[in-house]
Protein backbone atom coordinates (compact mmCIF):
# COMPACT_ATOMS: atom_id res chain seq x y z
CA UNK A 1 45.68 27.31 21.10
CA UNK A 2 43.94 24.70 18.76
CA UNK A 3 46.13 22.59 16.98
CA UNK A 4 45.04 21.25 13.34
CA UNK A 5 47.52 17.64 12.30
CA UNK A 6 47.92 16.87 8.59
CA UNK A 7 47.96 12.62 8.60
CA UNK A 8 49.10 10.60 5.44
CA UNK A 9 46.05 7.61 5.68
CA UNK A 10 48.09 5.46 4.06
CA UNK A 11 50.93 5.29 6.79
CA UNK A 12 49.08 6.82 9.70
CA UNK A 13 52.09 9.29 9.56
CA UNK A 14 51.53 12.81 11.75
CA UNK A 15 53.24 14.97 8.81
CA UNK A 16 52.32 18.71 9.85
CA UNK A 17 51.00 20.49 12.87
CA UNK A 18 49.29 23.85 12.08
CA UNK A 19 47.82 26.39 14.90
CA UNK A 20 44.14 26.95 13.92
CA UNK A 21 43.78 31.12 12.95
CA UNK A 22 41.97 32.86 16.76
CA UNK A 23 38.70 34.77 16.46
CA UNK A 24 40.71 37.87 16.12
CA UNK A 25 42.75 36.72 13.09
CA UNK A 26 39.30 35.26 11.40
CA UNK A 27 37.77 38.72 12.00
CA UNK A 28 40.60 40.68 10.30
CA UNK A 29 40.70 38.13 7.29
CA UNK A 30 36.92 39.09 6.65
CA UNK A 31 37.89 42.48 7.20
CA UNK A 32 40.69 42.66 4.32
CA UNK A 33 38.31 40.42 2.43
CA UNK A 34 35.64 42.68 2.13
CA UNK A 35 37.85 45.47 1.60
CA UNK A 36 39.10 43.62 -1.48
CA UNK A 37 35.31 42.76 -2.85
CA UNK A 38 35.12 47.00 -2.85
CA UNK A 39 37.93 46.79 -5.73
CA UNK A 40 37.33 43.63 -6.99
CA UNK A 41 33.33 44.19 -8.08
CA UNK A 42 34.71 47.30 -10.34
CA UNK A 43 36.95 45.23 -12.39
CA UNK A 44 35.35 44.53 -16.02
CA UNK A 45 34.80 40.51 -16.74
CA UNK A 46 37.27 40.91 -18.88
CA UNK A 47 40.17 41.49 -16.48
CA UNK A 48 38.49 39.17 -14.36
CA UNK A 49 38.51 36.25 -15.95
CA UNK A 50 42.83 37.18 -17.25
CA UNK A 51 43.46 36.04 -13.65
CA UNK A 52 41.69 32.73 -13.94
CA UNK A 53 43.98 32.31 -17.09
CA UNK A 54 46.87 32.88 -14.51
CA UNK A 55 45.83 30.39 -11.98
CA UNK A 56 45.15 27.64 -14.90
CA UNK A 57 48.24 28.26 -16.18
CA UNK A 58 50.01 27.97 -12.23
CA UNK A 59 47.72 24.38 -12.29
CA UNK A 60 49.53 23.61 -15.63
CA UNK A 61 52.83 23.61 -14.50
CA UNK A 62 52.70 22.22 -10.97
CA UNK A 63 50.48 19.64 -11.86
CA UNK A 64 52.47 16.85 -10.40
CA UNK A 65 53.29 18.41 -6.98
CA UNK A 66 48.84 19.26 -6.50
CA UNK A 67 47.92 15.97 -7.31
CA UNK A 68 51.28 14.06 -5.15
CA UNK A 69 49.93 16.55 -2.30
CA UNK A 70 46.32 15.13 -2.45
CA UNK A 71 47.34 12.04 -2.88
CA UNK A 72 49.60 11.94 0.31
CA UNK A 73 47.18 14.22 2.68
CA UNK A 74 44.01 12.35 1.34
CA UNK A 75 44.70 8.72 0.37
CA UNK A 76 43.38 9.08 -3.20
CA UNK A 77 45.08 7.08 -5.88
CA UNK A 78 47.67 9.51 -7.92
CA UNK A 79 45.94 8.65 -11.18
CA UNK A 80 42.49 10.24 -9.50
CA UNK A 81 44.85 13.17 -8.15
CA UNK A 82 45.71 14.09 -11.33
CA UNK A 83 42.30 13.74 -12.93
CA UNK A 84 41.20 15.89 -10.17
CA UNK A 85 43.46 18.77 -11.58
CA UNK A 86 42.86 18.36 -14.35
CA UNK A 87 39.37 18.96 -13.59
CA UNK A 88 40.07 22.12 -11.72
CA UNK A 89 41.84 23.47 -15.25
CA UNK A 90 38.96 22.35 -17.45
CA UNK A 91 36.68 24.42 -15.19
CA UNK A 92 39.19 27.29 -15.34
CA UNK A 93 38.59 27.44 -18.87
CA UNK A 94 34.87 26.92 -19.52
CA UNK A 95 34.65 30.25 -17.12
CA UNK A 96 37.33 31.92 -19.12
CA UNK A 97 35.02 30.96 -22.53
CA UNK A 98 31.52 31.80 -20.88
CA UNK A 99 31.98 34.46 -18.51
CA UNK A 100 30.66 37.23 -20.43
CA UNK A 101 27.63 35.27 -22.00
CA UNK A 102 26.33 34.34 -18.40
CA UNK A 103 27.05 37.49 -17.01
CA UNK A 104 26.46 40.15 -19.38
CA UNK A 105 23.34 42.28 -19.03
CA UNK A 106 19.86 40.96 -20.34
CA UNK A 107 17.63 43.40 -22.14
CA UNK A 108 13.83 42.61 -22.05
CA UNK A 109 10.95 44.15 -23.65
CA UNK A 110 8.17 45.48 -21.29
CA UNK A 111 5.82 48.28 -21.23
CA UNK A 112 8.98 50.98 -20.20
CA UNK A 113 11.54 52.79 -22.93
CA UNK A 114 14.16 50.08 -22.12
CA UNK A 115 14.40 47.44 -19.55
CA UNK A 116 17.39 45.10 -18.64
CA UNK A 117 18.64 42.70 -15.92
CA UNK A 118 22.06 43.36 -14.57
CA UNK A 119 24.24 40.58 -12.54
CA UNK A 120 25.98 42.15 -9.86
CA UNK A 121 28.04 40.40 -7.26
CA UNK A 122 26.91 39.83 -3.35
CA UNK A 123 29.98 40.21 -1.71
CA UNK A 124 32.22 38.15 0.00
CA UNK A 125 31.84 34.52 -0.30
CA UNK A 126 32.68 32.02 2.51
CA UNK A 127 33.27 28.39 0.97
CA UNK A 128 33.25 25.52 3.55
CA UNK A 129 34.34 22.68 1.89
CA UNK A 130 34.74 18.86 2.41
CA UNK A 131 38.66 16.65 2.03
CA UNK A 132 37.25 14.23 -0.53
CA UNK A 133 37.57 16.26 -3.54
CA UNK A 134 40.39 18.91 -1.46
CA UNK A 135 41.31 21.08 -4.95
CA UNK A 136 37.73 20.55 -7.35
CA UNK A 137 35.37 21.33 -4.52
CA UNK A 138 37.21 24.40 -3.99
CA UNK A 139 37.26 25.65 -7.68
CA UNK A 140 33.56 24.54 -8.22
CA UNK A 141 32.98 26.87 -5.57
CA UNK A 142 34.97 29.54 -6.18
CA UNK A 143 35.49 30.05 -9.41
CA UNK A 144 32.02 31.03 -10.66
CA UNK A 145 31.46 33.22 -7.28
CA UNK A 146 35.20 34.81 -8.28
CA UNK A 147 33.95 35.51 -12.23
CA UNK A 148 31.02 37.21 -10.73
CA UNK A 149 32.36 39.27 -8.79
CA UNK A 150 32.83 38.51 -5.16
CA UNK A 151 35.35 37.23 -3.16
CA UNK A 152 36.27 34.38 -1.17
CA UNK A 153 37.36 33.11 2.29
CA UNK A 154 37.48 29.46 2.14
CA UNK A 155 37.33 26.99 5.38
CA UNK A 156 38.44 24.24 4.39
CA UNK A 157 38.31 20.73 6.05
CA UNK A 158 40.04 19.89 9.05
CA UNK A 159 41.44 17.00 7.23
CA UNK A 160 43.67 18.51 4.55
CA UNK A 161 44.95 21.81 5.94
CA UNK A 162 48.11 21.24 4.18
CA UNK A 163 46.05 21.45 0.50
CA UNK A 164 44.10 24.33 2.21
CA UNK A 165 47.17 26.47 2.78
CA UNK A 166 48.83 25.39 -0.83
CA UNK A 167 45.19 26.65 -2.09
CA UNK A 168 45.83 29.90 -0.62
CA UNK A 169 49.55 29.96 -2.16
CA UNK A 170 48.32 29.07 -5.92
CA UNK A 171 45.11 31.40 -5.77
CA UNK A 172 47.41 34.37 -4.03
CA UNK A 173 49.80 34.18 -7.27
CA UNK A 174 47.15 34.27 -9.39
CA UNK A 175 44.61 36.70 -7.98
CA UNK A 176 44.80 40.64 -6.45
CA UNK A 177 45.74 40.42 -2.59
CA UNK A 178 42.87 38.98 -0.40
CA UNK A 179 40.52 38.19 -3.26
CA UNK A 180 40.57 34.11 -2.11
CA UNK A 181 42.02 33.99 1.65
CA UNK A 182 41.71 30.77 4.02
CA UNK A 183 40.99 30.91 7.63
CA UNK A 184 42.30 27.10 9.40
CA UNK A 185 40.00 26.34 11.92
CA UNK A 186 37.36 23.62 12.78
CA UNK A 187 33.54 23.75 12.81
CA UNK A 188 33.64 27.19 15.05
CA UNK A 189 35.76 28.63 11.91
CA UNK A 190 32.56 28.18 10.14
CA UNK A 191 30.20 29.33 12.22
CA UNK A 192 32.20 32.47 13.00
CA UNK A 193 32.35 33.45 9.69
CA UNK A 194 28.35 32.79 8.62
CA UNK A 195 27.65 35.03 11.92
CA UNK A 196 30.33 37.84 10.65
CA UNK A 197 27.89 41.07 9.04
CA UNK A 198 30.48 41.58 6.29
CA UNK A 199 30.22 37.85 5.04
CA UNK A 200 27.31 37.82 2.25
CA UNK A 201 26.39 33.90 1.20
CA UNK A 202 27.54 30.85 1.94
CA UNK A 203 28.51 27.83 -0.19
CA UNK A 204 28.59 24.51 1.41
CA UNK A 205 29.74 21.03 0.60
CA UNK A 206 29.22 18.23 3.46
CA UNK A 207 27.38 16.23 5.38
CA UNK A 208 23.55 16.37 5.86
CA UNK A 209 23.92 16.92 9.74
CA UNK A 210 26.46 20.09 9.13
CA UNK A 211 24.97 21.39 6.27
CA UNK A 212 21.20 21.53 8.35
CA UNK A 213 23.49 23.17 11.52
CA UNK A 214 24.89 25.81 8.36
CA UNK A 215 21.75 26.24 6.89
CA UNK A 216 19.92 27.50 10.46
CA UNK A 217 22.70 29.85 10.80
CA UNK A 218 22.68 31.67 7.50
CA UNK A 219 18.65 31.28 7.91
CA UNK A 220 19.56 33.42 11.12
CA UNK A 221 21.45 35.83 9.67
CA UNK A 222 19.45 35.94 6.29
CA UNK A 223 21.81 35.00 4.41
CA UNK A 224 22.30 32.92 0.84
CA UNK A 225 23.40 29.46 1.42
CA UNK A 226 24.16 27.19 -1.57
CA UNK A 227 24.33 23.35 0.15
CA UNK A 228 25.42 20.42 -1.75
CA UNK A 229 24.86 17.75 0.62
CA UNK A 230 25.22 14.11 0.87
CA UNK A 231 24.30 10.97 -1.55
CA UNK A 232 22.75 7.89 -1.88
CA UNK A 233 22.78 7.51 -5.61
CA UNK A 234 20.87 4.37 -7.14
CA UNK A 235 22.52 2.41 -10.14
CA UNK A 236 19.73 0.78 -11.80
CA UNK A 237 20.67 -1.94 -14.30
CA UNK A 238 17.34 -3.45 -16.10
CA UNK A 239 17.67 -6.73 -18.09
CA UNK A 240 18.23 -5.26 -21.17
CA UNK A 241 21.35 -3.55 -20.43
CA UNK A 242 24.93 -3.84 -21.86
CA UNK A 243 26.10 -5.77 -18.65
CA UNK A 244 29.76 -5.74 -19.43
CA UNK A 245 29.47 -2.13 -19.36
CA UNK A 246 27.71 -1.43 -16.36
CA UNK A 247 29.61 -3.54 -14.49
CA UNK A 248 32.85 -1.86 -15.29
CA UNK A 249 31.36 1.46 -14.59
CA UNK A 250 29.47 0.49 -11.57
CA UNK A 251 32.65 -0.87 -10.09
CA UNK A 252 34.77 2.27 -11.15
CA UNK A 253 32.01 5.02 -9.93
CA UNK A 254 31.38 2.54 -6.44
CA UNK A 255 35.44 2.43 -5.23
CA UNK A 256 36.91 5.36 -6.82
CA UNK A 257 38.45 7.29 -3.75
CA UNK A 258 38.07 3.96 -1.97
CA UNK A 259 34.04 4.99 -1.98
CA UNK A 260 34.07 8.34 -0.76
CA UNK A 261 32.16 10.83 -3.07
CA UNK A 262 29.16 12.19 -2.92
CA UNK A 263 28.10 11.16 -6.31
CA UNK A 264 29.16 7.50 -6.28
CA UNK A 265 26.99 4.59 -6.98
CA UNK A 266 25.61 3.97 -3.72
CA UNK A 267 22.57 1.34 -4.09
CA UNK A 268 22.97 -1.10 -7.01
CA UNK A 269 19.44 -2.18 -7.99
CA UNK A 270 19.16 -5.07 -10.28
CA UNK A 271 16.71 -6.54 -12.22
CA UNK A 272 15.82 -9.98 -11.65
CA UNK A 273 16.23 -11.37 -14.56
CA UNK A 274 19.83 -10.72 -15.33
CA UNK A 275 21.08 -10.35 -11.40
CA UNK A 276 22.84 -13.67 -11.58
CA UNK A 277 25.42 -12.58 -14.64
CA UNK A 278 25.66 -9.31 -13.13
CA UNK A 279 26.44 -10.24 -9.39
CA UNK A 280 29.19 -12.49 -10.71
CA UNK A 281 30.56 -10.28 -13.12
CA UNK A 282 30.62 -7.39 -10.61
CA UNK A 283 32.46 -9.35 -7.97
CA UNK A 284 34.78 -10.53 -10.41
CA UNK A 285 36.13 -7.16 -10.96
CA UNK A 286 35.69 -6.28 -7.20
CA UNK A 287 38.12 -8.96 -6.60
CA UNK A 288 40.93 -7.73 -9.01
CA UNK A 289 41.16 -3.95 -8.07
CA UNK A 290 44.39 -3.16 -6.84
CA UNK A 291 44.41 -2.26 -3.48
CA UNK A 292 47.60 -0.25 -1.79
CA UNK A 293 49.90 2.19 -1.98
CA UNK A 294 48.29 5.29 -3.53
CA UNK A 295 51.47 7.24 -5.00
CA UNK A 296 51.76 4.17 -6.98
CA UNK A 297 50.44 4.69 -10.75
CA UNK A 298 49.04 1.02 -10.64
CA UNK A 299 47.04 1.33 -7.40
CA UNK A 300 43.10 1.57 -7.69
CA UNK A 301 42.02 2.19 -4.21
CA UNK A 302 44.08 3.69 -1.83
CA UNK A 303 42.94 3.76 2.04
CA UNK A 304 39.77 5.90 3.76
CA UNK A 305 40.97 9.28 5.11
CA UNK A 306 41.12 8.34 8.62
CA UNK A 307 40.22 6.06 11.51
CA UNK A 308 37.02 7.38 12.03
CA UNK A 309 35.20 6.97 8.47
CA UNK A 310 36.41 3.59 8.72
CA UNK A 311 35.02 3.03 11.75
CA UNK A 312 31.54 4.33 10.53
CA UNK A 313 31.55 1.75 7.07
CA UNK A 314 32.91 -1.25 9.12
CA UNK A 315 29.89 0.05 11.28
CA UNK A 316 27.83 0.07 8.76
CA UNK A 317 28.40 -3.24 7.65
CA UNK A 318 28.58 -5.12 10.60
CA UNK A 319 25.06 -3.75 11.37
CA UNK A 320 23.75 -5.06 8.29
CA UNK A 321 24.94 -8.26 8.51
CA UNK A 322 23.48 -9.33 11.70
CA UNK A 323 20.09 -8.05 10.05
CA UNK A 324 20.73 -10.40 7.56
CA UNK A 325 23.02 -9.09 4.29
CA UNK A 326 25.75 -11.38 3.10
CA UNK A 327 29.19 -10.38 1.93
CA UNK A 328 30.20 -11.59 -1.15
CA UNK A 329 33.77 -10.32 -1.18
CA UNK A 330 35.44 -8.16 1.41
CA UNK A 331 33.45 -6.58 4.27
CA UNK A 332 36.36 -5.99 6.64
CA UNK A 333 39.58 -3.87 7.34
CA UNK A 334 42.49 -4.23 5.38
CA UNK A 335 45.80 -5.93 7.59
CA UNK A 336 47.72 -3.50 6.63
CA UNK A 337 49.62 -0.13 7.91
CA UNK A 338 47.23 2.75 6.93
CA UNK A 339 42.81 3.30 6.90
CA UNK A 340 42.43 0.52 4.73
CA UNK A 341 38.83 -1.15 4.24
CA UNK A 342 38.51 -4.28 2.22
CA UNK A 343 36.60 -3.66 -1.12
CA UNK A 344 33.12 -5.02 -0.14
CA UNK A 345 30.32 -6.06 -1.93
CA UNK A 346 26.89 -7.12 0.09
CA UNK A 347 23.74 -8.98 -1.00
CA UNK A 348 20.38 -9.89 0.70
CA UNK A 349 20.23 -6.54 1.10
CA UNK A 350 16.99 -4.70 2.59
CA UNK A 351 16.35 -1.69 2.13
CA UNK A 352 16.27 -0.69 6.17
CA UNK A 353 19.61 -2.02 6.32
CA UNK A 354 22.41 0.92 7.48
CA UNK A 355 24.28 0.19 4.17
CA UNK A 356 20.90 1.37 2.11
CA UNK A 357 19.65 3.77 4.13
CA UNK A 358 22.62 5.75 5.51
CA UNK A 359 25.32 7.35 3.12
CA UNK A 360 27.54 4.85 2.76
CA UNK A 361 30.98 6.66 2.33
CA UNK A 362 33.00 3.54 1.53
CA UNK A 363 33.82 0.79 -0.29
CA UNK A 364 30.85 -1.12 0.06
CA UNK A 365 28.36 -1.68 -3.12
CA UNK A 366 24.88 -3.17 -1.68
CA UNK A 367 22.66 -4.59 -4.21
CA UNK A 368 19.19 -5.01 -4.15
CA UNK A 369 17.10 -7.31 -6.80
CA UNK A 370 14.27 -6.27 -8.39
CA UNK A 371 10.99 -7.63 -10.20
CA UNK A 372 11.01 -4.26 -13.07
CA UNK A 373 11.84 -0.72 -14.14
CA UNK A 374 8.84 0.30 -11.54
CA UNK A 375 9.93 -1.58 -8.60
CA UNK A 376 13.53 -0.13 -9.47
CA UNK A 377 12.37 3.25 -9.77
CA UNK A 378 9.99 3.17 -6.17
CA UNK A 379 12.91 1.93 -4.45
CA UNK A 380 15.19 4.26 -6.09
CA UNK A 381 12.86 7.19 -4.61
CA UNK A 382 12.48 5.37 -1.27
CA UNK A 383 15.36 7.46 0.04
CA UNK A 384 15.49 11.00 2.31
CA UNK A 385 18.52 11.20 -0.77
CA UNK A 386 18.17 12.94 -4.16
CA UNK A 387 21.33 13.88 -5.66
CA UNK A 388 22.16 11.48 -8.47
CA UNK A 389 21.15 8.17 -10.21
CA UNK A 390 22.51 6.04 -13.04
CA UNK A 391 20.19 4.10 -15.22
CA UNK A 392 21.30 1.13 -17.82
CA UNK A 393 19.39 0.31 -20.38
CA UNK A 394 19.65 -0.16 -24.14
CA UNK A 395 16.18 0.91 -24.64
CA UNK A 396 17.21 4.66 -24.25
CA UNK A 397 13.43 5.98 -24.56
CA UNK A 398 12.62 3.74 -21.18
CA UNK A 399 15.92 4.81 -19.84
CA UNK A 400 14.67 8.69 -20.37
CA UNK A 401 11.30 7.84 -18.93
CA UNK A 402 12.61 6.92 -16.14
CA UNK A 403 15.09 9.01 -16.25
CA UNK A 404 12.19 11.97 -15.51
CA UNK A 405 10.40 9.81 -12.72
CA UNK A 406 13.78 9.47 -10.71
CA UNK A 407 14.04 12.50 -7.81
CA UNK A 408 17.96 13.88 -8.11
CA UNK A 409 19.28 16.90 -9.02
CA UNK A 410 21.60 14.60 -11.96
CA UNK A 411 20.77 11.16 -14.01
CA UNK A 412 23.44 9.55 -16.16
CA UNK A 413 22.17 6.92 -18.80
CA UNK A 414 24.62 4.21 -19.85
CA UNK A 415 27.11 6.38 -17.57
CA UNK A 416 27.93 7.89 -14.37
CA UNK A 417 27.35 10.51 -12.45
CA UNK A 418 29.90 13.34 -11.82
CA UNK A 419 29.65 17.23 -12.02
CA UNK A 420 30.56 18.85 -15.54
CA UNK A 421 31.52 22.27 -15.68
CA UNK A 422 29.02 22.23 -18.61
CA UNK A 423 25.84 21.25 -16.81
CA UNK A 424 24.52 22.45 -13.58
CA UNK A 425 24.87 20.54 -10.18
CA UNK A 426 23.21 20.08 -6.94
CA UNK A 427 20.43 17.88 -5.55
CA UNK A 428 17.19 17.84 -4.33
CA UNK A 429 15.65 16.35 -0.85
CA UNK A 430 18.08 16.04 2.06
CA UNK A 431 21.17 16.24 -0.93
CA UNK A 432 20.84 19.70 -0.91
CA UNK A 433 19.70 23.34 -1.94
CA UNK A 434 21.22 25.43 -5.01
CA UNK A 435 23.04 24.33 -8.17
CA UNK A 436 27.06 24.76 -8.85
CA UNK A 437 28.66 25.39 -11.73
CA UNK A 438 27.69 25.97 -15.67
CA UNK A 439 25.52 29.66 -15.62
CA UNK A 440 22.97 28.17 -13.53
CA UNK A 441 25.49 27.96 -10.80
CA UNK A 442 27.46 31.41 -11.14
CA UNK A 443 23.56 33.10 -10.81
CA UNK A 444 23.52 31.99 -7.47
CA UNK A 445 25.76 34.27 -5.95
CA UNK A 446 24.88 37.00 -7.75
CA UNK A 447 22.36 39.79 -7.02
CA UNK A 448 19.65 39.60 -10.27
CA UNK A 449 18.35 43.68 -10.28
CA UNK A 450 15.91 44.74 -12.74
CA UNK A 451 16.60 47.98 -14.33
CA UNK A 452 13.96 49.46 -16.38
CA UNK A 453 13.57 53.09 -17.85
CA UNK A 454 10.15 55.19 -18.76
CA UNK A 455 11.43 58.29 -20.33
């Protein structure tokens, strides 16, 4: 029997041992799940969306004990734990507010008596989904496919089975019986349930690799597959930006989760002109994060999730090194108990380096200097990447210029990037296929029929 260990990153502790669910228990999951989508479908928005007012309210009042859980299965800072739910509840409630306008019917005038478009959902949903974001990646998955209509069966990541199966507990409280299920299991979960007949689309969050492997499976099986995939996001500062500012923000958006989003600043580009002021300043404040224990409220990077993403950056920047970057600050591990990895910060950079043109899933903030906005934008695009970007300027007519020549799926100006329940999100390229969340995102699991009526 396969065996799936929980690990606190910070102490290296083994803290649970689950038994991964058999092909026989995935198969009767799907069964009950689809069984449920045959109820489920009939119920009116309305009622639907009363039961994501039940599970925000469950997130409301346990709070503490979701984000302490990520915190202690993941490594993430409790202050970002907490954000994280909180997250999760202000998604709960732009569905609650929207449902109906996204999903109500849309008359349109054509040469017939009356003509509409109705949104009806596909089925059952299976959501495989990454550790890095354990609670929000789930709810940006699920909860538009769950307004809509369908159901889900989440597999979630090997690395946080314990915030998996509390998952399971919060949405079972909340929702009818087997309208969100989890199946434990590792990548032969996931395959098993794209291959099942009675599973209808697939949402995916991951790596480019796995999400290509996913993809040629529900390709197989002709099925819908929404991928959001890896990131290499640019943060371009020109020379007229407010450099205090994008320092601050580059630094928070490059280590938050000690580096490991898919939307962090990835590849600082610089412009020449003001690269001195901002090198220093940015190392400055690389130098006073607070590195350590993550249940404490003052820590601002906690460790990597385990031994072998911090095997991959120390990889990473060992490579680039001997090809000629030089660290500025950090650039090893941490000698302490628990995945910890140095806050790093690398110049000299080239742009065939691993730390510019891999994902790097870390703490490590490469910067590249350039001679303008144009050289800053072609190396920007110079990238198999397109999910996000962050430009800083004060000229914010350049900045949306540019903002349109830059290939992602998201742009922040004078900001960063991160998904907004508001707005819709995905990326282009190898970053992925499909948008998440705002209506955009609930239309994707949705079957759009055309209704239209002569006489």
């Amino acid at each position: 029997m396969e065996h799936i260990i929980s690990e606190n990153p910070s102490t290296c502790e083994k803290l649970k041992i689950y038994a991964a669910d058999s092909q026989k228990q995935i198969e009767e999951k799907i069964k009950l799940s689809k069984n449920a989508f045959e109820v489920w479908k009939g119920y009116p928005i309305k009622k639907r969306v009363a039961y994501v007012a039940k599970l925000r309210m469950h997130l409301k009042a346990h709070k503490n004990e979701l984000a302490h859980l990520i915190t202690t299965e993941i490594g993430k800072p409790i202050k970002q734990s907490f954000a994280e739910i909180e997250k999760c509840i202000w998604l709960c409630e732009h569905a609650i507010a929207n449902a109906r306008a996204w999903l109500s019917d849309e008359k349109v005038e054509t040469d017939a008596k009356e003509s509409y478009i109705k949104f009806e959902p596909l089925g059952l949903i299976a959501a495989i989904m990454p550790w890095n974001f354990p609670f929000w990646q789930v709810f940006r998955a699920a909860i538009p496919a769950l307004v809509a209509g369908n159901t889900i069966i989440l597999k979630h990541s090997s690395n946080c089975p314990t915030c998996a199966c509390e998952l399971n507990n919060i949405f079972s409280k909340a929702f009818p019986e087997n309208v969100f299920t989890i199946v434990l299991g590792r990548a032969s979960a996931g395959e098993a349930l794209i291959k099942n007949p009675n599973v209808a689309g697939v949402s995916f969050t991951g790596s480019v690799e796995t999400g290509r492997h996913v993809y040629t499976l529900a390709a197989q099986y002709l099925k819908k597959c929404v991928l959001e995939l890896g990131g290499s996001d640019p943060f371009i500062v020109l020379k007229d930006a407010d450099l205090e500012a994008a320092i601050k923000a580059g630094v928070c958006s490059r280590f938050k989760n000690a580096g490991q989003s898919c939307t962090a600043a990835k590849r600082f580009i610089v412009e020449e002109s003001i690269s001195k002021k901002f090198i220093e300043g940015f190392v400055d404040k690389v130098k006073e994060l607070k590195v350590g224990d993550p249940l404490d409220p003052s820590t601002e990077m906690g460790p990597m999730v385990n031994s072998e993403q911090l095997s991959k950056i120390q990889r990473q920047v060992e490579l680039s090194v001997k090809a000629g970057a030089k660290i500025l600050v950090g650039g090893k591990r941490l000698p302490m108990q628990g995945y910890y990895f140095m806050p790093t910060v690398l110049v000299n950079v080239k742009p065939i380096m691993p730390v510019w043109t891999e994902e790097t899933f870390g703490p490590v903030a490469p910067i590249v200097i350039v001679k303008n906005e144009i050289e800053a934008i072609n190396i920007a695009n110079n990238t198999k990447f397109g999910l996000g970007a962050a430009i800083w300027s004060r000229n914010i007519s350049k900045a949306k210029f540019l903002a349109e020549k830059v290939q992602t799926g998201n742009v922040a100006i004078n900001g960063v990037v991160h998904s907004d329940p508001r707005m819709p999100f995905g990326g282009v390229k190898e970053s992925g296929l499909g948008r998440e969340l705002s209506r955009y995102g609930i239309l994707e699991f949705v079957n759009i029929k055309s209704i239209k009526i002569y006489k």
